[in-house]
N, C-alpha and C. Protein backbone atom coordinates (compact mmCIF):
# COMPACT_ATOMS: atom_id res chain seq x y z
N UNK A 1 -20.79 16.47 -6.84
CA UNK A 1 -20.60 16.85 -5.45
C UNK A 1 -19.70 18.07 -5.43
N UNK A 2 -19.96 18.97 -4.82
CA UNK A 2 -19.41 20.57 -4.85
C UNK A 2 -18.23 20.25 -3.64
N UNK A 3 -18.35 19.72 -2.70
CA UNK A 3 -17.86 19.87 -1.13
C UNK A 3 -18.28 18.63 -0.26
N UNK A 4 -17.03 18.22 0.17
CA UNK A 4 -17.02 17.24 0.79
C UNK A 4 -16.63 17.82 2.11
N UNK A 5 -17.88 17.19 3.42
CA UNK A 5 -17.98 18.02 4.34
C UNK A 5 -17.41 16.76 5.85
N UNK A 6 -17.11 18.18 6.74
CA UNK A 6 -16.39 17.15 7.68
C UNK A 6 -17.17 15.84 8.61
N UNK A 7 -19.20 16.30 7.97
CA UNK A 7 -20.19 15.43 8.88
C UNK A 7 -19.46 14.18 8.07
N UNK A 8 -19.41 13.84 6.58
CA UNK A 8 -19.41 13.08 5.62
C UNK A 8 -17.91 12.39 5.92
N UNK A 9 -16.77 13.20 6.35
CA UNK A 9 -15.52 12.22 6.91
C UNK A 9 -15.18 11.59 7.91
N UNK A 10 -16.22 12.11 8.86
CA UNK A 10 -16.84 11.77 10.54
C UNK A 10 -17.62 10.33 9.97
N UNK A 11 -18.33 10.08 9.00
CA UNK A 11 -19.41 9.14 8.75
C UNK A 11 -18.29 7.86 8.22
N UNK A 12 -17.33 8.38 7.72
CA UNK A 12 -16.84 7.27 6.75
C UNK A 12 -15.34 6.67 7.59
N UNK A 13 -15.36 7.72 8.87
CA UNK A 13 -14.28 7.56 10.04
C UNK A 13 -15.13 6.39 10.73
N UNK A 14 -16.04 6.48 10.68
CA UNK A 14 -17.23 5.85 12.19
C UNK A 14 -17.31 4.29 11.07
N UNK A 15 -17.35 4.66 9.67
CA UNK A 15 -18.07 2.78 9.10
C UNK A 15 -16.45 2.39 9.01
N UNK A 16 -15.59 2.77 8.78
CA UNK A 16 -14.73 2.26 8.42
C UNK A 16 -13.28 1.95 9.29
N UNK A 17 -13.47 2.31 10.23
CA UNK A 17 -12.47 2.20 11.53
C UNK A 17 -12.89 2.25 13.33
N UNK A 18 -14.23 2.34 13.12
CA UNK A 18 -14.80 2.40 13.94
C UNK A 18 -14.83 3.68 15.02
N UNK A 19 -15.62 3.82 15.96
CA UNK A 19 -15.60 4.79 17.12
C UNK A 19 -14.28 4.93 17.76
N UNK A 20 -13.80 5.99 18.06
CA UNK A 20 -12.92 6.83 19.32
C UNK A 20 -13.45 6.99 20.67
N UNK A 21 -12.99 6.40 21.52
CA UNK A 21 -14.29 6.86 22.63
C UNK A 21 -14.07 8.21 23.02
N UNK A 22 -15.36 8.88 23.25
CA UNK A 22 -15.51 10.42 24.26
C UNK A 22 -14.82 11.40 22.85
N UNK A 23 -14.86 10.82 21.47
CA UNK A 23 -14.57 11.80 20.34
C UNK A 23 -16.01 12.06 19.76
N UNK A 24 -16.01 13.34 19.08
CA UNK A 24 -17.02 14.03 18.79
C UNK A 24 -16.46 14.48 17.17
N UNK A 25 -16.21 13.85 15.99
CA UNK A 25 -15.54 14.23 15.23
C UNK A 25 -16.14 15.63 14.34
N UNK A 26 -17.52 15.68 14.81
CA UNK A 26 -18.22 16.76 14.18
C UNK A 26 -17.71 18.21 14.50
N UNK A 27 -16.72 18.29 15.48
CA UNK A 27 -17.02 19.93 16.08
C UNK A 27 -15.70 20.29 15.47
N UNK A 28 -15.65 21.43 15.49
CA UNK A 28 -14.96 22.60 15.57
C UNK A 28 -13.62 22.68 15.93
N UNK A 29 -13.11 21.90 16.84
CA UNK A 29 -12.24 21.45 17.95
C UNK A 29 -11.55 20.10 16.90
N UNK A 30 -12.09 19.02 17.11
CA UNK A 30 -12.05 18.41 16.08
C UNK A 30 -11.33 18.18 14.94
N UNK A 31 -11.68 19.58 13.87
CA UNK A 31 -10.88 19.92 12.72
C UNK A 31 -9.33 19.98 12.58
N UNK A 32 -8.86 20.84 13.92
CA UNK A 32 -7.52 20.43 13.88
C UNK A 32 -6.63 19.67 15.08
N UNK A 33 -7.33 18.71 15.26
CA UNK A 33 -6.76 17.28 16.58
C UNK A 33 -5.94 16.57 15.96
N UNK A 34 -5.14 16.06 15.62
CA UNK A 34 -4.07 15.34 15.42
C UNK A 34 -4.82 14.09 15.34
N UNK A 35 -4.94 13.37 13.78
CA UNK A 35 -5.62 12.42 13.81
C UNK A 35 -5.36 10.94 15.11
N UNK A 36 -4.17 11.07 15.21
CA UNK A 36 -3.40 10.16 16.21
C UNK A 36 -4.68 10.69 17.26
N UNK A 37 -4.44 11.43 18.06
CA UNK A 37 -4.70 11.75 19.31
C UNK A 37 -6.27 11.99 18.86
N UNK A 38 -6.97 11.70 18.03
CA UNK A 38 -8.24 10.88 17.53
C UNK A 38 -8.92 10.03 17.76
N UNK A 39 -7.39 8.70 17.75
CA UNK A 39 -7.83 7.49 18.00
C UNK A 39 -7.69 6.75 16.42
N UNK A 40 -7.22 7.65 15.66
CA UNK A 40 -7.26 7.07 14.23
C UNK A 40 -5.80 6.93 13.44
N UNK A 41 -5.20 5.95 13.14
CA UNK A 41 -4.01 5.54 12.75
C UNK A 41 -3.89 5.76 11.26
N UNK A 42 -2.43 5.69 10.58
CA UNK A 42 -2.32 6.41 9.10
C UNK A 42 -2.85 4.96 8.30
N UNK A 43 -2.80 3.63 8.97
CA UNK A 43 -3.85 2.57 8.44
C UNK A 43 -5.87 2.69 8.34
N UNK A 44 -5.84 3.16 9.33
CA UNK A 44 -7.74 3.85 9.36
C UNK A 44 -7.60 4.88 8.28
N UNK A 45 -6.83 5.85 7.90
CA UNK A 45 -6.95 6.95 7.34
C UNK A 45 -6.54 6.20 5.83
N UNK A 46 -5.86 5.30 5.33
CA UNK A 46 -5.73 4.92 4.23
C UNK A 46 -6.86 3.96 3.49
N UNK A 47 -7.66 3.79 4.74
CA UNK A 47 -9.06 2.45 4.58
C UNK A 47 -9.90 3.86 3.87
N UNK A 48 -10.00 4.52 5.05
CA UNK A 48 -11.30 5.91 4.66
C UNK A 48 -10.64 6.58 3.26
N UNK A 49 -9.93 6.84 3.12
CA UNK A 49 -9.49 7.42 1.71
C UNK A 49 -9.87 6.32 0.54
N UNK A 50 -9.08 5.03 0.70
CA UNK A 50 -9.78 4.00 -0.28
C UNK A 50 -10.95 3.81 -0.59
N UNK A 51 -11.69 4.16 0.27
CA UNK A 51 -13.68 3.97 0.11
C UNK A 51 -13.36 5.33 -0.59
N UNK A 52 -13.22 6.65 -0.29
CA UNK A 52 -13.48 8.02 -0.40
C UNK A 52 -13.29 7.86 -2.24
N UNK A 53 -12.19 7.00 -2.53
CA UNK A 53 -11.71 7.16 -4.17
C UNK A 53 -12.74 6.54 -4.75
N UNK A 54 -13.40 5.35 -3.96
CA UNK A 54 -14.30 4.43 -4.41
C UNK A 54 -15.65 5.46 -5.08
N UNK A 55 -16.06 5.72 -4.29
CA UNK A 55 -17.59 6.02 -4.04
C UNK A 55 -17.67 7.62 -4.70
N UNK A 56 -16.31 8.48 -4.84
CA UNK A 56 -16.55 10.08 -5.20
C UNK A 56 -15.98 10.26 -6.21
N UNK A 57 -14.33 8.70 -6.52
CA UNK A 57 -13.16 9.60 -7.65
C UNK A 57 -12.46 10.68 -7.12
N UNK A 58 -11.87 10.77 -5.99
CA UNK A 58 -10.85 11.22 -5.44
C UNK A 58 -9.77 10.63 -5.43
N UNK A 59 -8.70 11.21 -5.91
CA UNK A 59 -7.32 10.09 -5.49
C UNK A 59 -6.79 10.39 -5.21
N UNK A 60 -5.91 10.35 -3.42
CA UNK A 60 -4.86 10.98 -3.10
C UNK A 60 -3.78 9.87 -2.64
N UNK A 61 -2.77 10.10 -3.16
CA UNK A 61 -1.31 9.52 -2.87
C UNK A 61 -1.58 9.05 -1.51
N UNK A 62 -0.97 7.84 -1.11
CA UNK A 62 -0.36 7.26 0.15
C UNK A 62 0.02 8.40 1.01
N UNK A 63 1.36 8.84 0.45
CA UNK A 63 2.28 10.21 1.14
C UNK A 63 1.49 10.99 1.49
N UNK A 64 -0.08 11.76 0.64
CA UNK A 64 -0.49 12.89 0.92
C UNK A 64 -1.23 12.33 1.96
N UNK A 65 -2.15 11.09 2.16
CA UNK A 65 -2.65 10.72 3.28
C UNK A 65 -2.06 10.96 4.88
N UNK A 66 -0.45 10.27 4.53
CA UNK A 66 -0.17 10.47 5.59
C UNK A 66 0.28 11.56 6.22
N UNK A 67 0.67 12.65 5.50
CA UNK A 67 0.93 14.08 5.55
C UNK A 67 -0.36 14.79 6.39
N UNK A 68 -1.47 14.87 5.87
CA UNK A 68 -2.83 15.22 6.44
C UNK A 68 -3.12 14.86 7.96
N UNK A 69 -2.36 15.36 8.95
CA UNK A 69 -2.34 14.85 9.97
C UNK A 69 -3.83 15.07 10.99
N UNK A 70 -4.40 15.84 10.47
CA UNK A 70 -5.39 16.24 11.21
C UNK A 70 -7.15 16.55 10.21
N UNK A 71 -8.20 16.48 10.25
CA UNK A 71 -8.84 16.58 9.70
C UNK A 71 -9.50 17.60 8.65
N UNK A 72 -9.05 19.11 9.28
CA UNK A 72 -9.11 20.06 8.19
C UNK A 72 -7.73 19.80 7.09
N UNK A 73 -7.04 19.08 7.26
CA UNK A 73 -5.65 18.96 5.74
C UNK A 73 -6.10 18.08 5.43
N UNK A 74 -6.77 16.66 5.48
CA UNK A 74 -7.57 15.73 4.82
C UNK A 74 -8.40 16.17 4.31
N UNK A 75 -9.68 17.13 4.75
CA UNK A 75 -10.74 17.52 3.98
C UNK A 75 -10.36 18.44 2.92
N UNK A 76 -9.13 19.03 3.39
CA UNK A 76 -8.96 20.07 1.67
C UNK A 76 -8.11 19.22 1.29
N UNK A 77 -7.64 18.79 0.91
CA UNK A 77 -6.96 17.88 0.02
C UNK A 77 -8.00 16.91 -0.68
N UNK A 78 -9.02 16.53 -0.40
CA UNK A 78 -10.25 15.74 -0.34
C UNK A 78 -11.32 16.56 -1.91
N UNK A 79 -11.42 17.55 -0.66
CA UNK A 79 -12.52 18.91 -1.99
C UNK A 79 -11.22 19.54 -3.27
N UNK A 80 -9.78 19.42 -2.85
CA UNK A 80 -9.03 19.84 -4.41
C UNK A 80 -8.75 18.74 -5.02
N UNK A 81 -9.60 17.49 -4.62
CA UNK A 81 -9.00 16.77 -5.87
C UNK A 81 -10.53 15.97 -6.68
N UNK A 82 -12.07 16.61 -6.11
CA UNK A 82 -13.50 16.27 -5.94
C UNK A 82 -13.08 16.37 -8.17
N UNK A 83 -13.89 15.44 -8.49
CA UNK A 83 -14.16 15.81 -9.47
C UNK A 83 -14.84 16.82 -10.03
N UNK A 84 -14.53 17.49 -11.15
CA UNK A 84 -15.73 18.41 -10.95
C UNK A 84 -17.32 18.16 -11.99
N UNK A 85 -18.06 18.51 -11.23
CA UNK A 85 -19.72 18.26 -11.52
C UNK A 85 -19.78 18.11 -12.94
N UNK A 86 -20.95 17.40 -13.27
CA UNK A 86 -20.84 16.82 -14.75
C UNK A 86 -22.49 18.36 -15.44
């Protein structure tokens, strides 16, 4: 996997903590919302990271999770730690 994209953290936001109402996690706008003001807590964001290590081999610290307050600092932190392609 080259790039882990924000449709793919929107997907794993939606199985794993469920819907935000009237959020659109796909857009633009989106990228830098304050995961709080999301609808998504540093407990939802430590579930989605745990699957994320599962399923890709990403591993990011507790601390860096909770640091990533918004969705573009999760997704790069996400793609610098992607394994790289075999």
């Amino acid at each position: 996997m080259s790039e882990f994209t924000q449709r793919e953290l929107a997907d794993k936001l939606l199985a794993c903590a469920g819907e935000s109402e009237g959020v659109d996690l796909t857009t633009g706008e989106a990228l830098d919302t304050p995961f709080i003001e999301l609808g998504y807590d540093s407990l939802a964001l430590l579930q989605v990271t745990g699957v994320i290590k599962r399923e890709y081999g990403v591993e990011l610290s507790d601390d860096a999770v909770v640091e990533a307050e918004t969705p573009r600092l999760l997704l790069k932190m996400i793609n610098a730690s992607l394994p790289e392609p075999a």
